[in-house]
Protein backbone atom coordinates (compact mmCIF):
# COMPACT_ATOMS: atom_id res chain seq x y z
CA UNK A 1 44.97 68.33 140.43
CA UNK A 2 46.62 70.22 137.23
CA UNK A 3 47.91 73.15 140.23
CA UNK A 4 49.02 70.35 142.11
CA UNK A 5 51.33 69.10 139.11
CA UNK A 6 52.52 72.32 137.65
CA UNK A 7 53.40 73.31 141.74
CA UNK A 8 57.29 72.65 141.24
CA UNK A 9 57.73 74.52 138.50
CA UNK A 10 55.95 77.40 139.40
CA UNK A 11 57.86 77.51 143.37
CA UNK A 12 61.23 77.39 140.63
CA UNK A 13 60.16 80.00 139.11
CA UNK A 14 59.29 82.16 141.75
CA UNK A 15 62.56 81.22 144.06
CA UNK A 16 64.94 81.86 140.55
CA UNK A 17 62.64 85.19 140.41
CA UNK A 18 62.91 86.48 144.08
CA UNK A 19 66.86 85.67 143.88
CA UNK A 20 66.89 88.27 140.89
CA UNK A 21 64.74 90.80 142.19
CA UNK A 22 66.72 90.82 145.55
CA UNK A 23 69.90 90.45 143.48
CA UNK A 24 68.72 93.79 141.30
CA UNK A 25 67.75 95.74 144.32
CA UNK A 26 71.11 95.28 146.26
CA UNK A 27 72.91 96.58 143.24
CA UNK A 28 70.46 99.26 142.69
CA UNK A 29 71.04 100.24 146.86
CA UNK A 30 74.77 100.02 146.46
CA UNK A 31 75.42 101.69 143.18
CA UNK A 32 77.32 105.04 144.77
CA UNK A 33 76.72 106.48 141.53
CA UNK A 34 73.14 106.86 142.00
CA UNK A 35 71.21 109.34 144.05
CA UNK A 36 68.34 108.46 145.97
CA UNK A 37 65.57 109.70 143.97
CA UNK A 38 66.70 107.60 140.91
CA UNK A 39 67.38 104.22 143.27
CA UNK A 40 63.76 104.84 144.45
CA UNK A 41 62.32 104.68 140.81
CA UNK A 42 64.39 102.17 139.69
CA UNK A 43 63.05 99.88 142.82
CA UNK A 44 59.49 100.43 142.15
CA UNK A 45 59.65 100.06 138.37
CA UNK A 46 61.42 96.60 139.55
CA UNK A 47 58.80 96.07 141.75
CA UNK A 48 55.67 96.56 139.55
CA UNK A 49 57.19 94.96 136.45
CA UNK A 50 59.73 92.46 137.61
CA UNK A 51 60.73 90.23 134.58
CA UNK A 52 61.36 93.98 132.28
CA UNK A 53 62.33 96.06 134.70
CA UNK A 54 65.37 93.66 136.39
CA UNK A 55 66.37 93.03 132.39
CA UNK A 56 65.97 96.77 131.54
CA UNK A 57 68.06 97.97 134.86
CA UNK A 58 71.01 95.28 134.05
CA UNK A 59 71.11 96.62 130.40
CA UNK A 60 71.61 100.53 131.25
CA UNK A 61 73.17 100.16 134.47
CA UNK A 62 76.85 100.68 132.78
CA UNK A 63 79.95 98.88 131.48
CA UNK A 64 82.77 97.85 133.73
CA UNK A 65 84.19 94.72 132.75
CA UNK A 66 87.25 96.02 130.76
CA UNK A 67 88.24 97.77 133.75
CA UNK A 68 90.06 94.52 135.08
CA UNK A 69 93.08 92.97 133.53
CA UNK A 70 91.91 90.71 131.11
CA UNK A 71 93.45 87.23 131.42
CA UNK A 72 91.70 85.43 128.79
CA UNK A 73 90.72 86.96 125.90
CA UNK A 74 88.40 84.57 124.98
CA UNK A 75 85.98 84.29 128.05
CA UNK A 76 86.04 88.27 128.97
CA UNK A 77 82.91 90.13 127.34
CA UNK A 78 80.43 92.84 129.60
CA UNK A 79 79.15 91.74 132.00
CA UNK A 80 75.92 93.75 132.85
CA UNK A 81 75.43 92.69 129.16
CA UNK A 82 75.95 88.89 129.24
CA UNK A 83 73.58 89.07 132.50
CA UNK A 84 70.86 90.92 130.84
CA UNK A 85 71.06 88.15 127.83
CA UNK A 86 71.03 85.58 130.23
CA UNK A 87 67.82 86.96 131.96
CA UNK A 88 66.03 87.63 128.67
CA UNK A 89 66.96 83.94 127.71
CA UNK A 90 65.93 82.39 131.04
CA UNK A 91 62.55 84.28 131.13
CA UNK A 92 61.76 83.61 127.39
CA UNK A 93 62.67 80.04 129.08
CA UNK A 94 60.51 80.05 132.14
CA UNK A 95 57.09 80.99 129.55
CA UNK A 96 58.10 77.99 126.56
CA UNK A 97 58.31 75.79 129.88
CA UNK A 98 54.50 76.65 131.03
CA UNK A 99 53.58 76.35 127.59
CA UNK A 100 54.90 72.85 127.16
CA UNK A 101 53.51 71.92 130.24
CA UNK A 102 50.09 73.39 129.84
CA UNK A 103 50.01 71.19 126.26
CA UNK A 104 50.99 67.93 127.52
CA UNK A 105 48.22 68.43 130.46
CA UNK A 106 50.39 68.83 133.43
CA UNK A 107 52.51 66.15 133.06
CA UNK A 108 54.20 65.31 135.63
CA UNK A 109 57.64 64.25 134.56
CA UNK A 110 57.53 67.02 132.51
CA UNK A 111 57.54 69.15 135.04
CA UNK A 112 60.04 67.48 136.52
CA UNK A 113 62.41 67.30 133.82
CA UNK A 114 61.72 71.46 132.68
CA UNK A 115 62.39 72.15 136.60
CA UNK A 116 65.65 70.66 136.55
CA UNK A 117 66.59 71.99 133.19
CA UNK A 118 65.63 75.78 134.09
CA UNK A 119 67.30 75.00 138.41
CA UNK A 120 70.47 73.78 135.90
CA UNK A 121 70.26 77.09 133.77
CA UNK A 122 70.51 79.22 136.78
CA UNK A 123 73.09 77.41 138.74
CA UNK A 124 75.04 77.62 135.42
CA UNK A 125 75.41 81.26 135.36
CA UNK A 126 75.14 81.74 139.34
CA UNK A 127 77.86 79.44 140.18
CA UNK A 128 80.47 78.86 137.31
CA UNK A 129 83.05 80.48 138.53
CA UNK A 130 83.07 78.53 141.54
CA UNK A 131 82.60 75.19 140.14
CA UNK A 132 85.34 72.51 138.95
CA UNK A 133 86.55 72.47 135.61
CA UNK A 134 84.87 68.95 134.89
CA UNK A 135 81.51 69.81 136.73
CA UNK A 136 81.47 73.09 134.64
CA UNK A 137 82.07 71.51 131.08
CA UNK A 138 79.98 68.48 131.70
CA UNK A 139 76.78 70.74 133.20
CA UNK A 140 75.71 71.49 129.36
CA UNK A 141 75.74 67.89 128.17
CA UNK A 142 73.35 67.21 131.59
CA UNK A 143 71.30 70.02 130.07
CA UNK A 144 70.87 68.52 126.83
CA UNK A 145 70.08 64.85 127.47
CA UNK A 146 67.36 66.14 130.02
CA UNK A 147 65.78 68.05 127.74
CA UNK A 148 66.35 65.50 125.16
CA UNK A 149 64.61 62.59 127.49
CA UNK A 150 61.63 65.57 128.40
CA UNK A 151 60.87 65.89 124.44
CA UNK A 152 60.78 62.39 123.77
CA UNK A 153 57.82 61.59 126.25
CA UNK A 154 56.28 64.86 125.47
CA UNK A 155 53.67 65.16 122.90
CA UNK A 156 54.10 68.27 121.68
CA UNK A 157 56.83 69.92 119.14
CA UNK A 158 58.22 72.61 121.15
CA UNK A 159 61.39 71.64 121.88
CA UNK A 160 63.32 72.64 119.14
CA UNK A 161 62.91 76.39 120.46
CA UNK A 162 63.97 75.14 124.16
CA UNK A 163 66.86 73.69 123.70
CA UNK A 164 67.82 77.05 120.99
CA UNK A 165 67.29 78.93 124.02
CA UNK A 166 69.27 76.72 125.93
CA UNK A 167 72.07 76.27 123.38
CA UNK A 168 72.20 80.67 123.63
CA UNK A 169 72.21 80.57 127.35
CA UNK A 170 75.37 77.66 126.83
CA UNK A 171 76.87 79.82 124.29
CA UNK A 172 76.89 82.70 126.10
CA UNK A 173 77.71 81.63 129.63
CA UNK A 174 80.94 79.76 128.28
CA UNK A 175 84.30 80.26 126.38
CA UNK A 176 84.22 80.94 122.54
CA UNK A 177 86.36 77.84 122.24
CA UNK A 178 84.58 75.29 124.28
CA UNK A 179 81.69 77.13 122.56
CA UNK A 180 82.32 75.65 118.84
CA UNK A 181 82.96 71.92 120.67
CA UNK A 182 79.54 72.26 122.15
CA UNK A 183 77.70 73.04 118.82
CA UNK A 184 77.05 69.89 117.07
CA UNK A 185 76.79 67.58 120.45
CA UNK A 186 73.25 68.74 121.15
CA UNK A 187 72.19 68.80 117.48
CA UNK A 188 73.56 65.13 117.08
CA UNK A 189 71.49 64.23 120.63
CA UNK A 190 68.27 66.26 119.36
CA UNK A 191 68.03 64.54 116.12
CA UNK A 192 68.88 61.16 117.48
CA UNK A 193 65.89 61.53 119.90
CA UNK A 194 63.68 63.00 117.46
CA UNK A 195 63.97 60.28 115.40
CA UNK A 196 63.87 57.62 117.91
CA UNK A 197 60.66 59.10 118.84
CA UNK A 198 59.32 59.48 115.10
CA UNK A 199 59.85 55.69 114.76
CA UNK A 200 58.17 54.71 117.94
CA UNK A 201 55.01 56.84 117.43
CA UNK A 202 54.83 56.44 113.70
CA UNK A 203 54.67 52.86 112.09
CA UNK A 204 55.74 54.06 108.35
CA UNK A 205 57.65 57.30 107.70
CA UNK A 206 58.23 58.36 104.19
CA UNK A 207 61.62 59.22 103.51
CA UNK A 208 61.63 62.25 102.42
CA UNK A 209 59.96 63.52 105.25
CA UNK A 210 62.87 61.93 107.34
CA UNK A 211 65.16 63.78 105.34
CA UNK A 212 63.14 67.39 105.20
CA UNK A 213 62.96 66.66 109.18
CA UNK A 214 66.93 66.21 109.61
CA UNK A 215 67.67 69.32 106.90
CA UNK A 216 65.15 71.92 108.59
CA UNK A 217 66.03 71.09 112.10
CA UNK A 218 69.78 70.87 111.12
CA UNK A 219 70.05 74.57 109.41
CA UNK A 220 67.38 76.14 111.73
CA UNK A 221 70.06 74.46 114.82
CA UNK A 222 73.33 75.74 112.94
CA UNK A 223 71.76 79.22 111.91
CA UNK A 224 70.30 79.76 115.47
CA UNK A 225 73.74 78.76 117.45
CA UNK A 226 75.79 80.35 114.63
CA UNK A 227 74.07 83.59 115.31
CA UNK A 228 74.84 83.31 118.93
CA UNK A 229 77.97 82.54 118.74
CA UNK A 230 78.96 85.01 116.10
CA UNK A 231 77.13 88.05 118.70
CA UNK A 232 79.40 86.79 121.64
CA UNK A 233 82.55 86.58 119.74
CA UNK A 234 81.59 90.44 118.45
CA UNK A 235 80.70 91.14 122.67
CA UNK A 236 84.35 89.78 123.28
CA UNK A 237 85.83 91.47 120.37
CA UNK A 238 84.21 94.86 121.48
CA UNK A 239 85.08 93.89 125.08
CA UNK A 240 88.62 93.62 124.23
CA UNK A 241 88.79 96.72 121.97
CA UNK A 242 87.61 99.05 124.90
CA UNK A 243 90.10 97.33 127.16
CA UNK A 244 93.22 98.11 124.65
CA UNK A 245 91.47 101.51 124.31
CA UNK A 246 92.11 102.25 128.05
CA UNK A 247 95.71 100.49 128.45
CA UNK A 248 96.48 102.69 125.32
CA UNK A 249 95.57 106.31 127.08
CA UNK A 250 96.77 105.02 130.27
CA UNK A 251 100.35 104.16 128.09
CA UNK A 252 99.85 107.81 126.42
CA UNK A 253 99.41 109.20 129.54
CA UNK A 254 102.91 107.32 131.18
CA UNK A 255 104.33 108.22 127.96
CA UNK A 256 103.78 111.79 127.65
CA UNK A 257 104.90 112.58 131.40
CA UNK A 258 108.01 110.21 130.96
CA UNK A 259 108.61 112.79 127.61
CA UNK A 260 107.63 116.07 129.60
CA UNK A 261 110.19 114.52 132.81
CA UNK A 262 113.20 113.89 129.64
CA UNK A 263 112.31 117.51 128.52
CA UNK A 264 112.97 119.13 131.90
CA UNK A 265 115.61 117.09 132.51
CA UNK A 266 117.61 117.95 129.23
CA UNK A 267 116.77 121.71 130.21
CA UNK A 268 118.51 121.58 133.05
CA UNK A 269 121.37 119.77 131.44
CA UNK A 270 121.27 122.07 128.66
CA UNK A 271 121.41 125.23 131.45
CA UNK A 272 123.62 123.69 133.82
CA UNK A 273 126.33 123.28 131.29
CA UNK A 274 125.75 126.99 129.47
CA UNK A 275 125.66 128.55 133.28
CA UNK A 276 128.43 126.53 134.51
CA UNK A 277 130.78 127.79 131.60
CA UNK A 278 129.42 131.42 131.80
CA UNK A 279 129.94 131.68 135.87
CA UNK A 280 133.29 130.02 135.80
CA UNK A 281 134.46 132.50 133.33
CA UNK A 282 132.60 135.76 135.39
CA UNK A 283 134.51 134.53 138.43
CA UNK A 284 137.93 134.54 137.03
CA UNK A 285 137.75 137.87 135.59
CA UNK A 286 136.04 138.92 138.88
CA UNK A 287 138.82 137.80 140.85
CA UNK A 288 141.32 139.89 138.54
CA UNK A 289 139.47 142.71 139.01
CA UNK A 290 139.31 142.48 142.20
CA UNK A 291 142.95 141.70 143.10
CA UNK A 292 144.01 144.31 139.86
CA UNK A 293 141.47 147.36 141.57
CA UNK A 294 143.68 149.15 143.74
CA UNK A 295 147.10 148.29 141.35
CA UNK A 296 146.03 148.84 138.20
CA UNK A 297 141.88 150.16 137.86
CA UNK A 298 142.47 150.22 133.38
CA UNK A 299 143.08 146.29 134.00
CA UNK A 300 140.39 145.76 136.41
CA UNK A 301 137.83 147.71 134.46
CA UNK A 302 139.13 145.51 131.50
CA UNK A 303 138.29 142.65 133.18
CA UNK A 304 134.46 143.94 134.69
CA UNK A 305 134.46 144.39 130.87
CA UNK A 306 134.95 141.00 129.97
CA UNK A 307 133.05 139.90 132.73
CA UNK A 308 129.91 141.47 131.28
CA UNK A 309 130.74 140.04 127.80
CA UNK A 310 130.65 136.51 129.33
CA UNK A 311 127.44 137.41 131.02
CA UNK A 312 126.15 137.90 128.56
CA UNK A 313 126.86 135.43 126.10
CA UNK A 314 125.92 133.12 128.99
CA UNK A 315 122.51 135.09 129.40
CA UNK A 316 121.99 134.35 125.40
CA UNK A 317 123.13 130.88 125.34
CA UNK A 318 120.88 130.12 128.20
CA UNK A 319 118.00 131.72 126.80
CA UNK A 320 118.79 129.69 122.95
CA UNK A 321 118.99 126.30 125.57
CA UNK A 322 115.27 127.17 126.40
CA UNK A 323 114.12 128.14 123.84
CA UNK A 324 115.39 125.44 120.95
CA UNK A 325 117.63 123.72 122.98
CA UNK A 326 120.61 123.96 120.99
CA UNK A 327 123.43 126.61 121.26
CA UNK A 328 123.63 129.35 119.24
CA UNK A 329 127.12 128.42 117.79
CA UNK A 330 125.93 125.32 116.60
CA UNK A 331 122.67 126.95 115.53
CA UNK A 332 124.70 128.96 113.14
CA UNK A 333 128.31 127.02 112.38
CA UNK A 334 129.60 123.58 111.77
CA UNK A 335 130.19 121.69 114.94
CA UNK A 336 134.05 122.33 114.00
CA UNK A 337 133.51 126.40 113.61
CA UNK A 338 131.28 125.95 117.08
CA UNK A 339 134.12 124.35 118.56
CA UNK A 340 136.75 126.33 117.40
CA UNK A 341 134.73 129.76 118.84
CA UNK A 342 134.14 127.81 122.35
CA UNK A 343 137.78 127.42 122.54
CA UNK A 344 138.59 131.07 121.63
CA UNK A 345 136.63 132.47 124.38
CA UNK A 346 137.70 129.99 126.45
CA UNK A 347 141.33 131.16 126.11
CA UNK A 348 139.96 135.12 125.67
CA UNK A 349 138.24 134.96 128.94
CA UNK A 350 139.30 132.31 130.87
CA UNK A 351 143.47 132.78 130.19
CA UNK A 352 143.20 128.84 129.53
CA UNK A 353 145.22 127.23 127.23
CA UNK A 354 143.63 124.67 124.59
CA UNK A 355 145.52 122.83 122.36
CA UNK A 356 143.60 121.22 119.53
CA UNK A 357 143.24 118.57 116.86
CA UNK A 358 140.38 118.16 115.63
CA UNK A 359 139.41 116.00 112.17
CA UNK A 360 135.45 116.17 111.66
CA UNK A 361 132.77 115.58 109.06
CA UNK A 362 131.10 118.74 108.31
CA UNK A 363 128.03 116.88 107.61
CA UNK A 364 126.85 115.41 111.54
CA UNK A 365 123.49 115.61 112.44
CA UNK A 366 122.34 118.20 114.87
CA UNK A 367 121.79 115.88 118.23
CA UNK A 368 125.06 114.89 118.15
CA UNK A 369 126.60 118.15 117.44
CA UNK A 370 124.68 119.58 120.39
CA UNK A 371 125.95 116.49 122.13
CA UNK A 372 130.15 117.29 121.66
CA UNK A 373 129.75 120.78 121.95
CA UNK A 374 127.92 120.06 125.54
CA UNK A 375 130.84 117.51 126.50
CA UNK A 376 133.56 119.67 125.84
CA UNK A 377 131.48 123.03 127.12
CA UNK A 378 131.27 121.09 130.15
CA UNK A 379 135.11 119.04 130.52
CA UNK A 380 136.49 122.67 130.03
CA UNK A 381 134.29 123.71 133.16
CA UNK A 382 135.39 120.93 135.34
CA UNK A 383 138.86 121.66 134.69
CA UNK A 384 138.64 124.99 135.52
CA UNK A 385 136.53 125.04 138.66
CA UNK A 386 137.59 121.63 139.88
CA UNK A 387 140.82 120.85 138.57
CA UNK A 388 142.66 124.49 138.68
CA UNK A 389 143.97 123.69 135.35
CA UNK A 390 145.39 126.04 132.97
CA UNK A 391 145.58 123.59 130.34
CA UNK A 392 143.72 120.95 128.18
CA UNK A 393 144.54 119.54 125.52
CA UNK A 394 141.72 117.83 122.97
CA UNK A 395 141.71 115.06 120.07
CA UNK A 396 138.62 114.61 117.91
CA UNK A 397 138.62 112.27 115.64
CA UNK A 398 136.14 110.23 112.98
CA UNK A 399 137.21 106.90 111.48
CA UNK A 400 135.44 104.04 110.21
CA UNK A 401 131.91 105.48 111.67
CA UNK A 402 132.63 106.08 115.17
CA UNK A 403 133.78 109.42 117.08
CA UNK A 404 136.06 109.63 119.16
CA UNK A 405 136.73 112.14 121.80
CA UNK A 406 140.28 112.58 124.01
CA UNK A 407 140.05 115.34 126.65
CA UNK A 408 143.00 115.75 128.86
CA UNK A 409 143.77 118.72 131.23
CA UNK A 410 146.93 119.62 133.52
CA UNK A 411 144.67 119.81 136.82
CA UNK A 412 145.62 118.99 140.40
CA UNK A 413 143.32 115.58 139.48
CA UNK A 414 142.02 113.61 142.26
CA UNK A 415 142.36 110.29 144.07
CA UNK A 416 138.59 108.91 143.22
CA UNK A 417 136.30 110.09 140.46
CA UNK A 418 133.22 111.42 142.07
CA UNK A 419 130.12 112.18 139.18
CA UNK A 420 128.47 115.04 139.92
CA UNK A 421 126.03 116.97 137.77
CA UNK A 422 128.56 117.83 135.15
CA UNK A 423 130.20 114.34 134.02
CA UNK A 424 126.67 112.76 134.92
CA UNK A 425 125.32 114.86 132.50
CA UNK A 426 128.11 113.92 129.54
CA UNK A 427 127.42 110.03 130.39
CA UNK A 428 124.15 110.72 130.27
CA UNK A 429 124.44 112.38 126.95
CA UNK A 430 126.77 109.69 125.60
CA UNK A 431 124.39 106.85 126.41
CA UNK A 432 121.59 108.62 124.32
CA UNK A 433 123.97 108.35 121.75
CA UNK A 434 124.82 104.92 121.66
CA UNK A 435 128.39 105.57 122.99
CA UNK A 436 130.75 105.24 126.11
CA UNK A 437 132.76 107.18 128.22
CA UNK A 438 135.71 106.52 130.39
CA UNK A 439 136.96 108.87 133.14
CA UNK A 440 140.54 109.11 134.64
CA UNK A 441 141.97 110.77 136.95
CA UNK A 442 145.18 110.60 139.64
CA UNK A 443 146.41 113.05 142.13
CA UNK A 444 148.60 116.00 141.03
CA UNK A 445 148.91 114.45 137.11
CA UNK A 446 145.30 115.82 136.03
CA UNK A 447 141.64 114.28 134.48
CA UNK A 448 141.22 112.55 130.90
CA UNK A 449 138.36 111.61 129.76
CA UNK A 450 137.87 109.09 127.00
CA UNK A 451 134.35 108.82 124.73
CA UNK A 452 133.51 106.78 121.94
CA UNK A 453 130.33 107.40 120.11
CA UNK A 454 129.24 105.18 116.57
CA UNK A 455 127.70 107.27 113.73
């Protein structure tokens, strides 16, 4: 007759248990991490020690839950770790339930009552995600007032431990804030039908048992569910930590190849411009030797001559723009000496005429002096190659903290401005500097450009 009462609990039991083992084994078969040998042992040990072995193989079987985006902060914590809690909770469960029943001989509503408690547990964790928001909050309260009505016809004082464990399963299965709404209600319901009970069974109670009954039960609930909820908040915070951990290499990561991609980029800015100049000037002389060889070979060979100068200052520049990135006139001079010896070669080498006026600071910090040398490196290219000028005339200027650059050459000009590399590369150098550049340009009456950058 006692089998016949104890039945549902025990077919609960086994149907929650066979769900788990069956659960553990399909992750266990598809882990692709695993080899065969090791899902083999981990099925038997599951097998031969079911309760251990499913909580053992959930605890070591690995971390993944910071590998999603987290939305909420507050309700994201591992989850092979919040499952093996659960299960060690459920299972410590499962035995207080036989023990309770075994002490109140088998009874029946008991049974009843544990059954649905544990079936509640387990639908709890199983199905929450797929529950509605009121079903989902109102579940625990269920929990409690069953368990409450099951420990007020029960004659035996195990129920403070239950309803711990099912305060930890509670705590654990939901947010940190609904969490600390959810700590005092079952305390408040506990107590309420503890002393209901007291004062049914008991026809004179002294009163300070009454009040050692509320203090004990009260600290032992707060210390118990204050302990829980402290360990999930540290899961979450942990959780959380190794999430920020990954966004922050994956950022690293962006951020280093975004630096190593600005790098190569300035390289080729920084060659582009000293090879531009250099080859422009190699091909004028070139051309004079070449149209000077037959008429006059001293002028010619003068001219191979300064070709191979140009070279190779070009070949030195070029090498200084990989090496530190800044040319070697700057390197060495003020940006106004650096200046002045790009416009001496400039005429020297190129027979181009530059008229100057130039008022700077000596004191200007090296990106920006790298910055107008570049510019005016590369205007004086354009206007050679592109414009067939044999002019330019430039204004530099420095008032009330901002520079200000006027380049303007006697070229055949052009009906639209069309940025290549070159004047890409000076309003892409401008814009790292806070400034702006204006380009202008009309057929037969030459290119200006206009730049404005704030100190």
């Amino acid at each position: 007759m006692s089998l016949i009462k104890i039945l549902p609990s025990v077919i609960v039991v086994l149907i929650i248990q066979l769900f788990l083992l069956v659960n553990s084994i399909k992750k266990i078969v598809s882990d692709k991490k695993m080899n065969k040998e090791r899902k083999a042992l981990w099925i038997l040990f599951i097998l031969f020690i079911p309760v251990f072995g499913i909580i053992i193989f959930n605890f070591t079987s690995g971390s993944n839950s910071y590998n999603k985006v987290i939305k909420d902060f507050d309700e994201d914590f591992d989850n092979n770790l919040q499952y093996s809690i659960f299960l060690g909770l459920l299972y410590a469960f499962a035995f207080l339930m036989f023990v309770i029943i075994y002490i109140n001989s088998f009874n029946i509503l008991i049974t009843i009552f544990l059954s649905v408690t544990i079936i509640l547990l387990f639908i709890l964790h199983t199905l929450k995600n797929k529950m509605t928001k009121s079903i989902k909050y109102i579940l625990p309260y269920i929990l409690t007032l069953t368990l409450t009505v099951a420990e007020y016809i029960s004659i035996s004082q195990e129920y403070g431990f239950i309803i711990l464990i099912s305060l930890g399963i509670i705590i654990i299965e939901y947010p940190l804030k609904y969490s600390r709404i959810f700590l005092t209600f079952p305390l408040v319901i506990f107590l309420v039908g503890s002393l209901i009970k007291l004062y049914t069974q008991q026809t004179s109670i002294p009163e300070n048992y009454l009040i050692e009954f509320v203090m004990t039960n009260s600290l032992t609930y707060l210390f118990v569910a204050g302990g829980f909820y402290i360990a999930k908040r540290q899961l979450v915070m942990n959780n959380y930590l190794n999430y920020l951990m990954k966004e922050l290499k994956v950022k690293n990561q962006e951020l280093e190849e975004a630096s190593i991609l600005r790098e190569r980029n300035r390289i080729a800015r920084e060659i582009h411009d000293t090879l531009g100049h250099t080859l422009t000037g190699a091909i004028i002389q070139l051309e004079v030797a070449k149209q000077m060889i037959e008429t006059s070979p001293e002028k010619a060979k003068e001219s191979i001559e300064k070709t191979q100068k140009i070279t190779r200052h070009g070949f030195n520049e070029v090498k200084e723009a990989i090496n530190t990135l800044r040319p070697v006139t700057i390197e060495e001079n003020t940006l106004k000496d650096g200046l002045k010896l790009l416009f001496e070669r400039s005429q020297k080498y190129f027979n181009y005429s530059i008229e100057t006026d130039i008022d700077l600071p000596d004191e200007i910090y090296d990106d920006l002096k790298v910055t107008v040398y570049r510019i005016i490196q590369e205007l004086i290219t354009n206007s050679i190659r592109h414009g067939d000028a044999k002019k330019m005339k430039i204004n530099i200027s420095y008032q009330f903290n901002t520079l200000r650059i006027n380049c303007f050459d006697d070229g055949k000009g052009c009906p639209s401005i069309k940025e290549g590399n070159g004047l890409a590369g000076i309003r892409d150098r401008v814009a790292k500097q806070g400034g702006h550049v204006e380009f202008s340009s009309q057929v037969n009456e030459g290119f200006g450009a206009i730049i404005y950058i704030n100190i």
